[in-house]
Protein backbone atom coordinates (compact mmCIF):
# COMPACT_ATOMS: atom_id res chain seq x y z
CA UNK A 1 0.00 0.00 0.00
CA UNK A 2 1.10 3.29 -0.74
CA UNK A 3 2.55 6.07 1.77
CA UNK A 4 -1.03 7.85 2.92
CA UNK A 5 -0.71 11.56 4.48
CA UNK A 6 -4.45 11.61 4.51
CA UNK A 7 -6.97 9.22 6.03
CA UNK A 8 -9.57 10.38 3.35
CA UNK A 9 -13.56 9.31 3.44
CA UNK A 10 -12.59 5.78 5.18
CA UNK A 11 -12.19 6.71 8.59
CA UNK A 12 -14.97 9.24 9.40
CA UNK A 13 -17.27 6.56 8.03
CA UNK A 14 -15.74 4.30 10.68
CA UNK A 15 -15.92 6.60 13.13
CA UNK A 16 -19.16 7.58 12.87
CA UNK A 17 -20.71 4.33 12.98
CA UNK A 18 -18.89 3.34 15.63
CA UNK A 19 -19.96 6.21 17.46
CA UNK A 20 -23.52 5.71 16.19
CA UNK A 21 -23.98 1.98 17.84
CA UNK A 22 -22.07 3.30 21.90
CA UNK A 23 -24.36 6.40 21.53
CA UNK A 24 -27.73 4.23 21.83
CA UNK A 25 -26.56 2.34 24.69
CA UNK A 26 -25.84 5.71 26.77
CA UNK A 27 -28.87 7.68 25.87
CA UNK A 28 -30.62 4.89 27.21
CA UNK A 29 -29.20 5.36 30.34
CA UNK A 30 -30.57 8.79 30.45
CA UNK A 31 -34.19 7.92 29.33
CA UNK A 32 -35.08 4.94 31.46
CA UNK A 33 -37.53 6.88 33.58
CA UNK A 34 -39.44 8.00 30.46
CA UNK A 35 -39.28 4.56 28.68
CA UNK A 36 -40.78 3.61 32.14
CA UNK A 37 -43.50 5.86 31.85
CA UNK A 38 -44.64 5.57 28.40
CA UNK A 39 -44.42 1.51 28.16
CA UNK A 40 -45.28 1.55 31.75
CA UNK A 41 -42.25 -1.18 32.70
CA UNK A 42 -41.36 -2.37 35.94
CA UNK A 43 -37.74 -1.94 37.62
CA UNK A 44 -37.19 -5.34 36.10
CA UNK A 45 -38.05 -4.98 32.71
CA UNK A 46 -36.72 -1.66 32.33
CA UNK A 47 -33.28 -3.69 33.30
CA UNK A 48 -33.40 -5.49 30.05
CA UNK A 49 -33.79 -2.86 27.76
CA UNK A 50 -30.12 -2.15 28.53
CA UNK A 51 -29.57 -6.20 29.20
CA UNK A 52 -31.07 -7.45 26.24
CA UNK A 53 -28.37 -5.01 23.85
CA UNK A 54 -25.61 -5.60 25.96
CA UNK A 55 -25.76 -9.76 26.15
CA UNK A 56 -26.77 -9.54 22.23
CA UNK A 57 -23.64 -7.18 21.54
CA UNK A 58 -20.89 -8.62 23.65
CA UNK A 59 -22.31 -12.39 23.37
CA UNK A 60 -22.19 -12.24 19.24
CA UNK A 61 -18.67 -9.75 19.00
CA UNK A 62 -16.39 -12.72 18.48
CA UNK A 63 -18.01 -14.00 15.60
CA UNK A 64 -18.83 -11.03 14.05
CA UNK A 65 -14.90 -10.16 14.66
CA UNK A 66 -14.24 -13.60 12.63
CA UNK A 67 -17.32 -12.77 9.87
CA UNK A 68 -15.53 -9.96 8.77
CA UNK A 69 -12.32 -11.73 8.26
CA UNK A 70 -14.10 -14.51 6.03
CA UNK A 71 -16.79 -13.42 3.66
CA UNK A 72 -15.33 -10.03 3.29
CA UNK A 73 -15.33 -6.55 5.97
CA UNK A 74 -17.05 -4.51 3.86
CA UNK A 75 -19.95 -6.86 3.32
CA UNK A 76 -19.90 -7.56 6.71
CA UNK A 77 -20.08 -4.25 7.84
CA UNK A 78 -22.97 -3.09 5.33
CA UNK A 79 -25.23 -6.04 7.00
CA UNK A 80 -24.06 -4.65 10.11
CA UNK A 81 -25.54 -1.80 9.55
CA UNK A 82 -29.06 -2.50 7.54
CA UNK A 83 -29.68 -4.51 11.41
CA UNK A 84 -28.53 -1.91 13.00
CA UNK A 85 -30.52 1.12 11.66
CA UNK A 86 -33.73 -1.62 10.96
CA UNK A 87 -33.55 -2.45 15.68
CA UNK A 88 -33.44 0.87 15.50
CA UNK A 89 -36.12 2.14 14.03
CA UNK A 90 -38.19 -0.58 15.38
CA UNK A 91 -37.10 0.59 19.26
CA UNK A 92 -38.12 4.11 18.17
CA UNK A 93 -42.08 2.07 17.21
CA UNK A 94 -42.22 -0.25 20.01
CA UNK A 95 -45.44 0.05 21.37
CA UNK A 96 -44.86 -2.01 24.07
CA UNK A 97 -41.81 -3.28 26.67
CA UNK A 98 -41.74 -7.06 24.60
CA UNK A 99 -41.01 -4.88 21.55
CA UNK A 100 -38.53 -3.04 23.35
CA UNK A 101 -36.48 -5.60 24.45
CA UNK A 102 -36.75 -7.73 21.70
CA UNK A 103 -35.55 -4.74 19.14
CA UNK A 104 -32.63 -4.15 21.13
CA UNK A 105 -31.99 -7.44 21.25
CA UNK A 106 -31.85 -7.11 17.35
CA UNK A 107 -29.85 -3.69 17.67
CA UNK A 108 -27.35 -5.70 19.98
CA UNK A 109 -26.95 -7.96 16.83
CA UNK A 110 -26.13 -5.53 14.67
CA UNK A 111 -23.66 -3.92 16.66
CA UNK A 112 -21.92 -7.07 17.34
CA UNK A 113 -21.45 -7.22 13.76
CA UNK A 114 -20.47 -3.61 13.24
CA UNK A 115 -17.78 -2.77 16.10
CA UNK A 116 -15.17 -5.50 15.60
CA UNK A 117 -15.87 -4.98 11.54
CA UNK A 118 -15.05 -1.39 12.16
CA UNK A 119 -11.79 -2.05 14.12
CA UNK A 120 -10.57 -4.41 10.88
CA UNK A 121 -11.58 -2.12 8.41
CA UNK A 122 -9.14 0.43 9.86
CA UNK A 123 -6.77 -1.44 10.07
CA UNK A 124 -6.79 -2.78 6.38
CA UNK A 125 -7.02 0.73 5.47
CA UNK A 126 -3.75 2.40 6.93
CA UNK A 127 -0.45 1.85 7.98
CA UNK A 128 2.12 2.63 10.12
CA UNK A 129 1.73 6.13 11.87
CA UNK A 130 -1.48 6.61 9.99
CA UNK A 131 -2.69 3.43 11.55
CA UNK A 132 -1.69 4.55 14.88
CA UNK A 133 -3.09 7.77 14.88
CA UNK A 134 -6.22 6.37 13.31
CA UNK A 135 -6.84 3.47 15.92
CA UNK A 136 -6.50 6.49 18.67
CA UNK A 137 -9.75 8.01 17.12
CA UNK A 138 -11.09 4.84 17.27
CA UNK A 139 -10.26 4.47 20.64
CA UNK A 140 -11.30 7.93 21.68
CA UNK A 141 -14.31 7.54 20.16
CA UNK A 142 -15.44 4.69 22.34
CA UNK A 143 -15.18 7.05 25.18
CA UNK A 144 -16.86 9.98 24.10
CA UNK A 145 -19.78 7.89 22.57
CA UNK A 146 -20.54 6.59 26.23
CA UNK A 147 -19.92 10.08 27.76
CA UNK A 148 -21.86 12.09 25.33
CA UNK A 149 -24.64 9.64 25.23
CA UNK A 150 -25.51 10.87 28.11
CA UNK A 151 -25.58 14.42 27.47
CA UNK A 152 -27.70 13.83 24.25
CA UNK A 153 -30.07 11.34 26.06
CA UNK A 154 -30.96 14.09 28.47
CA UNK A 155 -31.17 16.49 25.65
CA UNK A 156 -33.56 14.54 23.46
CA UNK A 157 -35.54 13.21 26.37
CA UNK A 158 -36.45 16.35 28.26
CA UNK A 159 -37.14 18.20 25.24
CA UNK A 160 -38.29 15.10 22.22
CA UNK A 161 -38.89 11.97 22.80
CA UNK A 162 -36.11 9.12 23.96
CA UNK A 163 -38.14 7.26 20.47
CA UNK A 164 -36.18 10.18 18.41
CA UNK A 165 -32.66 9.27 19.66
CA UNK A 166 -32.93 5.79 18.00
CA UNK A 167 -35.64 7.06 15.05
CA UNK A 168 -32.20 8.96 13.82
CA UNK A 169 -29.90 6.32 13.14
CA UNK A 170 -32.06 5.17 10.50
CA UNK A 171 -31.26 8.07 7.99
CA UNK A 172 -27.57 8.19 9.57
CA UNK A 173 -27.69 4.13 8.59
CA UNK A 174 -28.85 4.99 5.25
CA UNK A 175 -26.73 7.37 4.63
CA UNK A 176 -23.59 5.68 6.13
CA UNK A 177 -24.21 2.58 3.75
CA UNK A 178 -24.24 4.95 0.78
CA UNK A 179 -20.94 6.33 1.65
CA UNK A 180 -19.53 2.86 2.57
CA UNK A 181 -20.27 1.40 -1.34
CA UNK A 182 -18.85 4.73 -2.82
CA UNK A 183 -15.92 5.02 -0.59
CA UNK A 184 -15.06 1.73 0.91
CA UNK A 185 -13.53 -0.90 -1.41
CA UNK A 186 -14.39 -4.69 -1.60
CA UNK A 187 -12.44 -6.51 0.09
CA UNK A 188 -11.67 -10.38 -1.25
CA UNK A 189 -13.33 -13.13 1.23
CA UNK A 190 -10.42 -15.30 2.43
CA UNK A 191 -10.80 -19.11 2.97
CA UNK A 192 -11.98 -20.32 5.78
CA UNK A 193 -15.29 -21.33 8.18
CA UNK A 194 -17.21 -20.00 10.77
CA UNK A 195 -16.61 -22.32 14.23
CA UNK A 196 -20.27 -22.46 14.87
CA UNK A 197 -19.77 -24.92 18.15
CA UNK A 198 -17.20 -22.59 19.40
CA UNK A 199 -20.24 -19.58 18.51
CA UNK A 200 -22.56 -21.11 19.98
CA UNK A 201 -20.28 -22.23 22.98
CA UNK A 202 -19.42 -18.58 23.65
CA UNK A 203 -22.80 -16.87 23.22
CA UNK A 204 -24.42 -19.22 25.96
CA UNK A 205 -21.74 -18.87 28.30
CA UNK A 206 -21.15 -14.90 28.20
CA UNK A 207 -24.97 -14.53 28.60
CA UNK A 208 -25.27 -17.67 31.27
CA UNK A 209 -22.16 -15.59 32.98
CA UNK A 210 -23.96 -11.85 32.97
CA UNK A 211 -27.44 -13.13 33.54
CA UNK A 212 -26.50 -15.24 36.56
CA UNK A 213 -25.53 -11.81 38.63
CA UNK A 214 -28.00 -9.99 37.31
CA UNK A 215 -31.40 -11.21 37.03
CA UNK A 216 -31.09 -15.32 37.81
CA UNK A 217 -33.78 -16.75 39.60
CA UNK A 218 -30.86 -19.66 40.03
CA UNK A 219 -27.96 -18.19 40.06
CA UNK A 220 -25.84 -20.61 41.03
CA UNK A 221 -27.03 -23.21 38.70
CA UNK A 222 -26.90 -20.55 36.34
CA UNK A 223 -23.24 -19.57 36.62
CA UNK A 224 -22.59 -23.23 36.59
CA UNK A 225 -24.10 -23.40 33.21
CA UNK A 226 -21.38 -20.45 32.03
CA UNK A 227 -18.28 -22.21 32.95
CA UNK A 228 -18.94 -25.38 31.56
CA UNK A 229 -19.98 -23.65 28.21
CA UNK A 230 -16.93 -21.13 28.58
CA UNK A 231 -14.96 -24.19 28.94
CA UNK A 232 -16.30 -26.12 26.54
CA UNK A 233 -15.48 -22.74 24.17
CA UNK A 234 -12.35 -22.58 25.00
CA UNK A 235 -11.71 -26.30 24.44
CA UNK A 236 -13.48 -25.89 20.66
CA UNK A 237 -10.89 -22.77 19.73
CA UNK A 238 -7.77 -25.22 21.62
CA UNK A 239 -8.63 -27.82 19.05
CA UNK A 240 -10.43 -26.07 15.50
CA UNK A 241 -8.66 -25.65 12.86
CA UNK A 242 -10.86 -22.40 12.03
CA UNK A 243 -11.15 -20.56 15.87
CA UNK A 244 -13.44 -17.43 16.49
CA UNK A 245 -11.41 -16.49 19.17
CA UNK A 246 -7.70 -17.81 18.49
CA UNK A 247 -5.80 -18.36 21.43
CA UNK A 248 -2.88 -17.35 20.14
CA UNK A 249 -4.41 -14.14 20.79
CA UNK A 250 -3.55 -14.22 24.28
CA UNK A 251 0.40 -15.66 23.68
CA UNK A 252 1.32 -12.04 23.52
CA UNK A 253 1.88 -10.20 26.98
CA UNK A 254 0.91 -6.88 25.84
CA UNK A 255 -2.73 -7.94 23.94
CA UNK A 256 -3.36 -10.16 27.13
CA UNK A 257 -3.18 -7.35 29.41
CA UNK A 258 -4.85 -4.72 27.46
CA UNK A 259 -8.15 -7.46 27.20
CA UNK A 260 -7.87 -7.73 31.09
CA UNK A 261 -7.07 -3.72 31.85
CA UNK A 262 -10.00 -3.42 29.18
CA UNK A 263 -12.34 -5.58 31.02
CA UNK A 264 -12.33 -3.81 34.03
CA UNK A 265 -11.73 -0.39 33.19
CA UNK A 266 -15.19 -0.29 31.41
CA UNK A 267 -16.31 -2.36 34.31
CA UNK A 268 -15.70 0.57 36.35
CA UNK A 269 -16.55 3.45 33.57
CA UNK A 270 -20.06 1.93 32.62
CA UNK A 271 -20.79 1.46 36.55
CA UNK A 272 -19.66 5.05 36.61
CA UNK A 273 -21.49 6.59 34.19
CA UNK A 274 -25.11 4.23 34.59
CA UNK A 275 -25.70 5.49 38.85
CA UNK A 276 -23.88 8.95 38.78
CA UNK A 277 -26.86 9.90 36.86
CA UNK A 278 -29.23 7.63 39.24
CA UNK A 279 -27.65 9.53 42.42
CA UNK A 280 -27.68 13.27 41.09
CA UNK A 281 -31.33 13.02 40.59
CA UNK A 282 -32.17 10.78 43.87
CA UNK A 283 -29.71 12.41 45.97
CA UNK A 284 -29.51 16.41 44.72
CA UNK A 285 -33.22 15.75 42.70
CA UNK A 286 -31.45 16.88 39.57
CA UNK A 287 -33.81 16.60 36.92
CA UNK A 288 -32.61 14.21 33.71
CA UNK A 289 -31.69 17.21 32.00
CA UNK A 290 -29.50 18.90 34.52
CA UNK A 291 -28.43 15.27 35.60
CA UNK A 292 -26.95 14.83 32.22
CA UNK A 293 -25.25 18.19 32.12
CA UNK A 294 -23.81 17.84 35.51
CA UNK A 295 -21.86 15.16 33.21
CA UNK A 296 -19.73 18.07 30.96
CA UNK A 297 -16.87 18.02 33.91
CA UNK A 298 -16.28 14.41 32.33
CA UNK A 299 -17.07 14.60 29.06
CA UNK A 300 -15.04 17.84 28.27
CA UNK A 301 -12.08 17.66 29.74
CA UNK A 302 -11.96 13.57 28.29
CA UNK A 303 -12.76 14.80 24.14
CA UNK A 304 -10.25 17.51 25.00
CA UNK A 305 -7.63 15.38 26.14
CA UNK A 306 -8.46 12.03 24.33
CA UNK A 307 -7.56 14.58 21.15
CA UNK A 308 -3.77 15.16 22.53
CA UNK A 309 -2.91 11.65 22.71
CA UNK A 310 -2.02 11.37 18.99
CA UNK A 311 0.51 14.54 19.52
CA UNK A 312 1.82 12.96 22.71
CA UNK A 313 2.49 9.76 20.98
CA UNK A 314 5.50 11.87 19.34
CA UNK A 315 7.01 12.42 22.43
CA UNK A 316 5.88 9.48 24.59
CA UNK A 317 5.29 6.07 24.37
CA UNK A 318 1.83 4.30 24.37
CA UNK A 319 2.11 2.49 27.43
CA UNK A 320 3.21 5.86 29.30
CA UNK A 321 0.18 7.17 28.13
CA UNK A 322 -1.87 4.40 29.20
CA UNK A 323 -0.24 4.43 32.58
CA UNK A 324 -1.24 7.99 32.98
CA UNK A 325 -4.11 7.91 32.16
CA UNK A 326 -5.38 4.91 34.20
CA UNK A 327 -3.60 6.41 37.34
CA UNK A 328 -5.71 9.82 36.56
CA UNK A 329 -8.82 7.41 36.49
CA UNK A 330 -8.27 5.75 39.38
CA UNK A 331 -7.21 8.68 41.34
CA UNK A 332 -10.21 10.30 40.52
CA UNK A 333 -12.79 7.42 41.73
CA UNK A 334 -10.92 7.02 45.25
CA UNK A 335 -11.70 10.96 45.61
CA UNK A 336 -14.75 10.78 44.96
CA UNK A 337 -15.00 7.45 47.01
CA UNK A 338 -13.51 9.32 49.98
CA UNK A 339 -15.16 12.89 50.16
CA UNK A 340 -18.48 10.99 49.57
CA UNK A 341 -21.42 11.80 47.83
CA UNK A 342 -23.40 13.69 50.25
CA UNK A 343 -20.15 16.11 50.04
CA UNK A 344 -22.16 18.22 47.65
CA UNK A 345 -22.05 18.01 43.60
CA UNK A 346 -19.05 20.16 43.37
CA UNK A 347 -16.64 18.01 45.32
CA UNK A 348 -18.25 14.91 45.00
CA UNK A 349 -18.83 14.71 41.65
CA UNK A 350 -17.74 17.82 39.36
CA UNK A 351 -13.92 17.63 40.56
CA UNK A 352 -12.92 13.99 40.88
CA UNK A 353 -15.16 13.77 36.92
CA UNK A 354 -12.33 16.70 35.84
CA UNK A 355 -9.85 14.19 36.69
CA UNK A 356 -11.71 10.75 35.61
CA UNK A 357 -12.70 12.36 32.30
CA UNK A 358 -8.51 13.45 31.79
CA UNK A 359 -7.51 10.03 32.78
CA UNK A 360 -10.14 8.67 30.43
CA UNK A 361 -9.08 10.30 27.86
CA UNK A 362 -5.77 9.50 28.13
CA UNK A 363 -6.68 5.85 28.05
CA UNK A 364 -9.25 4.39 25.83
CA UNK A 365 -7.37 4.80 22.91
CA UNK A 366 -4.02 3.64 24.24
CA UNK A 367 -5.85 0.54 25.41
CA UNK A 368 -7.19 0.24 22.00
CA UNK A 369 -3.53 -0.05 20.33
CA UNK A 370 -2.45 -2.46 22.65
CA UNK A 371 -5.70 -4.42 22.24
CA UNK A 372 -4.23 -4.97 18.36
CA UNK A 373 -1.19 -4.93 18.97
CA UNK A 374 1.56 -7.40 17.03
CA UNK A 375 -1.75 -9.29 14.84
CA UNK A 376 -1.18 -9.87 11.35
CA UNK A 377 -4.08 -9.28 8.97
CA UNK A 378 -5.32 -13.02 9.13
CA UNK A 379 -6.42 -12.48 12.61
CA UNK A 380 -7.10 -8.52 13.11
CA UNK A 381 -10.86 -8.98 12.57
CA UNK A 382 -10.65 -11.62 15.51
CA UNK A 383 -8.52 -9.56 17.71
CA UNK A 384 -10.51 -6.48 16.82
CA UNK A 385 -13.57 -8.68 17.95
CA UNK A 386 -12.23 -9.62 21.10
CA UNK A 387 -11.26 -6.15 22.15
CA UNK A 388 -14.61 -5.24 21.48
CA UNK A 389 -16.07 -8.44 23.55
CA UNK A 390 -14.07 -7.55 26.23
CA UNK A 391 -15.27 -3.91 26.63
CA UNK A 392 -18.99 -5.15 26.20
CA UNK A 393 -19.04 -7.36 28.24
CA UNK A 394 -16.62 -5.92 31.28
CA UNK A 395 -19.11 -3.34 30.94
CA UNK A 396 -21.88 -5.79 31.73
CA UNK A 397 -20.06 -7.71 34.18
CA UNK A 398 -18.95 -4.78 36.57
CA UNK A 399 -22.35 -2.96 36.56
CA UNK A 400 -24.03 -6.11 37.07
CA UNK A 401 -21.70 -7.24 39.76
CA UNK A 402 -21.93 -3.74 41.44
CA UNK A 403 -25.89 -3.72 41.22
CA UNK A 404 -25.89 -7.01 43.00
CA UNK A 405 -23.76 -6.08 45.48
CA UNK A 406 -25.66 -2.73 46.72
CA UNK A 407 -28.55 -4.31 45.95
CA UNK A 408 -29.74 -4.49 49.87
CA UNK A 409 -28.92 -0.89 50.42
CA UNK A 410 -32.20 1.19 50.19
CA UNK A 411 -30.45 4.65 51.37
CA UNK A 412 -29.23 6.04 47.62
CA UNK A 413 -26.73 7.96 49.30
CA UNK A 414 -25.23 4.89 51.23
CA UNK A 415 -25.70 2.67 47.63
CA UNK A 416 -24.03 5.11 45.88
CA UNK A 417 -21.18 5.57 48.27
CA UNK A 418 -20.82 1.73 48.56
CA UNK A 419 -21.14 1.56 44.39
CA UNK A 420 -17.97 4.07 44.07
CA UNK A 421 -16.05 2.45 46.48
CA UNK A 422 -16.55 -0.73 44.58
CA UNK A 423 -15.33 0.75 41.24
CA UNK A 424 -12.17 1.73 42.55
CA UNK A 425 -11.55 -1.73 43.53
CA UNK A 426 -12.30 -2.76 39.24
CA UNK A 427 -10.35 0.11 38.79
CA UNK A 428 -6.93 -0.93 40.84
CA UNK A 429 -7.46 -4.21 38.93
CA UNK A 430 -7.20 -2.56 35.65
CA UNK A 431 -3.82 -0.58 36.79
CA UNK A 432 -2.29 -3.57 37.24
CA UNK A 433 -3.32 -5.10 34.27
CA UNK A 434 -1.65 -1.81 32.43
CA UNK A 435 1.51 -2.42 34.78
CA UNK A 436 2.13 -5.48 33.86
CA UNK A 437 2.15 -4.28 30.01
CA UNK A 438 4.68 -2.32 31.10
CA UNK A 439 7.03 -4.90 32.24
CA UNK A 440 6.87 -6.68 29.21
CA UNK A 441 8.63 -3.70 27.40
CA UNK A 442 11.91 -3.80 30.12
């Protein structure tokens, strides 16, 4: 491939669909009262509407990851997409909370074919620094499409409908698969199968493993059912000649990490960003609105600073940047873990999000390169696919772990207190996850 100095039409159409499918699964987070209201859901249902796209997403990622690398990433991606923008324009009509849940369901699909798809497509597309720079707005991207979600959720809510934030992506879809066949080339299918067994194995046990904390009427039988399907996955990809997930994947130090720091960085993040909402309004009886503005300290200061990383990669390396950045993240949840929330917004919230949305920034995209690092193309749609599992379902598996662990706490003050306290812990995990990347490079 030739020497690029530009990144041309390729990567804002990445981008932007990318963005597209982590901006649904924030506004939600910001209209679950009024979803409540109009579809007139219970606590439990109203659960699944964010359940039902989450286990769909991260439970299909792997073998949308290895899709991609078989019949071709650009028709991969465009079928992506026609589910995508078809779940959501269904969500935006459901007329009742079966509907609901069932449409995200099929919006989950979608995106589980879209975001590892995405990943590979960039990285067939440039090289070298370009690639570099390029997987950084990738990365950064992931972060500001859960942070702004929330902004535009409020938006849209208090003054719309939540129906219009998914009623959009349908002419976004349209017009994103328009620019994809004029600007996207074909690429050539390569030989190969789909490892249905190990497919199958993997979807039952990531949703056996997220559904047995959160929502199980047998949990234990339920989490039994995850590890022996999780084992009988990883078995299938030991001995298949054409794996989903290849282990080799996980030979490399640095990749290995990244998945873990990945995993529970997002654990922490999603946890973050799903009850600071829930506690400005039932603790300071913000409305929505103001409840998703009191979110700018974070959002901000993270597009601000997730934009520098590609000039500090010049002067520093990756991991440094990483390491910052997850220090800054961490530091930030033990303040606000310490002052407390009844502190008051300003000290409780609006400072330690300054730092968390710095050290965010600073991260995401960092993670992201390490995520791919050292694949060669015959596996970048599967490592690409796993990063993406791995933030989907951390995601899941920290709020769902933190939910059921504050569960018995009525007080939202105490809950919330309790819930921050518990992200730092997923947090310190993740620094040492990073660390460890960083002791592979001595």
């Amino acid at each position: 491939m030739a020497k690029q100095s530009k990144f041309g039409m390729v990567l804002p159409i990445i981008l932007i669909s990318y963005f597209m499918i982590l901006l649904d699964n924030s506004i939600v987070f910001t209209s679950t009262v009024k979803m409540a209201q109009d579809l007139t859901l219970n606590a439990q249902t109203l659960s699944w509407v964010t359940n039902a796209y989450a286990l769909t997403f991260g439970g299909l990622l792997m073998l949308g990851g290895r899709a991609g690398d078989i019949f071709g990433r650009r028709r991969v991606f465009l079928i992506g997409l026609v589910i995508f923008s078809i779940g959501s324009l269904l969500v935006g009509l459901a007329m009742n909370g079966a509907m609901l849940i069932a449409m995200r369901a099929l919006q989950g699909v979608g995106s589980a074919i879209l975001a590892p798809t995405t990943l590979a497509l960039l990285m067939d597309s440039y090289q070298n620094n370009m690639r570099t720079r390029a997987i950084v707005y990738y990365g950064a991207t992931g972060g500001l499409g859960a942070s702004f979600g929330l902004v535009i959720g409020g938006l849209i809510t208090s003054y719309l409908s939540w129906r219009v934030g998914f009623l959009l992506n349908v002419p976004i879809g349209i017009v994103m698969v328009l620019l994809t066949l004029k600007y996207i080339p074909a690429s050539e299918p390569t030989r190969g199968k789909i490892d249905w067994v190990g497919a199958f194995a993997s979807v039952i046990g990531i949703v056996a493993l997220v559904y047995s904390i959160n929502g199980a009427s047998h949990p234990a039988v339920t989490l039994l059912i995850a590890v022996v399907f999780l084992a009988i996955f990883i078995w299938q990809e030991h001995r298949t000649d054409a794996p989903i997930m290849p282990l080799r994947l996980f030979k490399d130090r640095e990749r290995s990490s990244a998945y873990i720091a990945r995993f529970f960085f997002l654990g922490a993040m999603i946890s973050y960003f799903f009850l600071t909402p829930q506690a400005m309004q039932n603790v300071y009886h913000f409305t929505p609105l103001l409840a998703a503005l009191g979110f700018l300290p974070e959002t901000v200061p993270q597009f601000i600073f997730a934009t520098l990383v590609t000039r500090l990669n010049d002067r520093f390396s990756n991991f440094q940047i990483m390491l910052a950045g997850t220090i800054l993240t961490t530091l930030g949840l033990l303040m606000a873990a310490i002052v407390k929330v009844q502190a008051g917004y300003f000290w409780a919230i609006a400072v330690p999000m300054v730092i968390i949305g710095i050290g965010q920034g600073f991260t995401l995209s960092p993670l992201t390169v390490s995520g791919v690092a050292n694949t060669d193309p015959e596996i970048a749609g599967s490592a690409s696919g796993v990063v993406n599992t791995v933030h989907q379902v951390g995601s899941s598996f920290g709020l769902s772990v933190i939910t059921l662990l504050t569960s018995g706490i009525v007080n939202p003050t105490v809950s919330y207190n309790h819930s921050v306290t518990l992200m730092v812990v997923l947090m310190g995990i993740a620094l040492l996850a990073v660390i460890n990347i960083g002791l592979k490079k001595r």
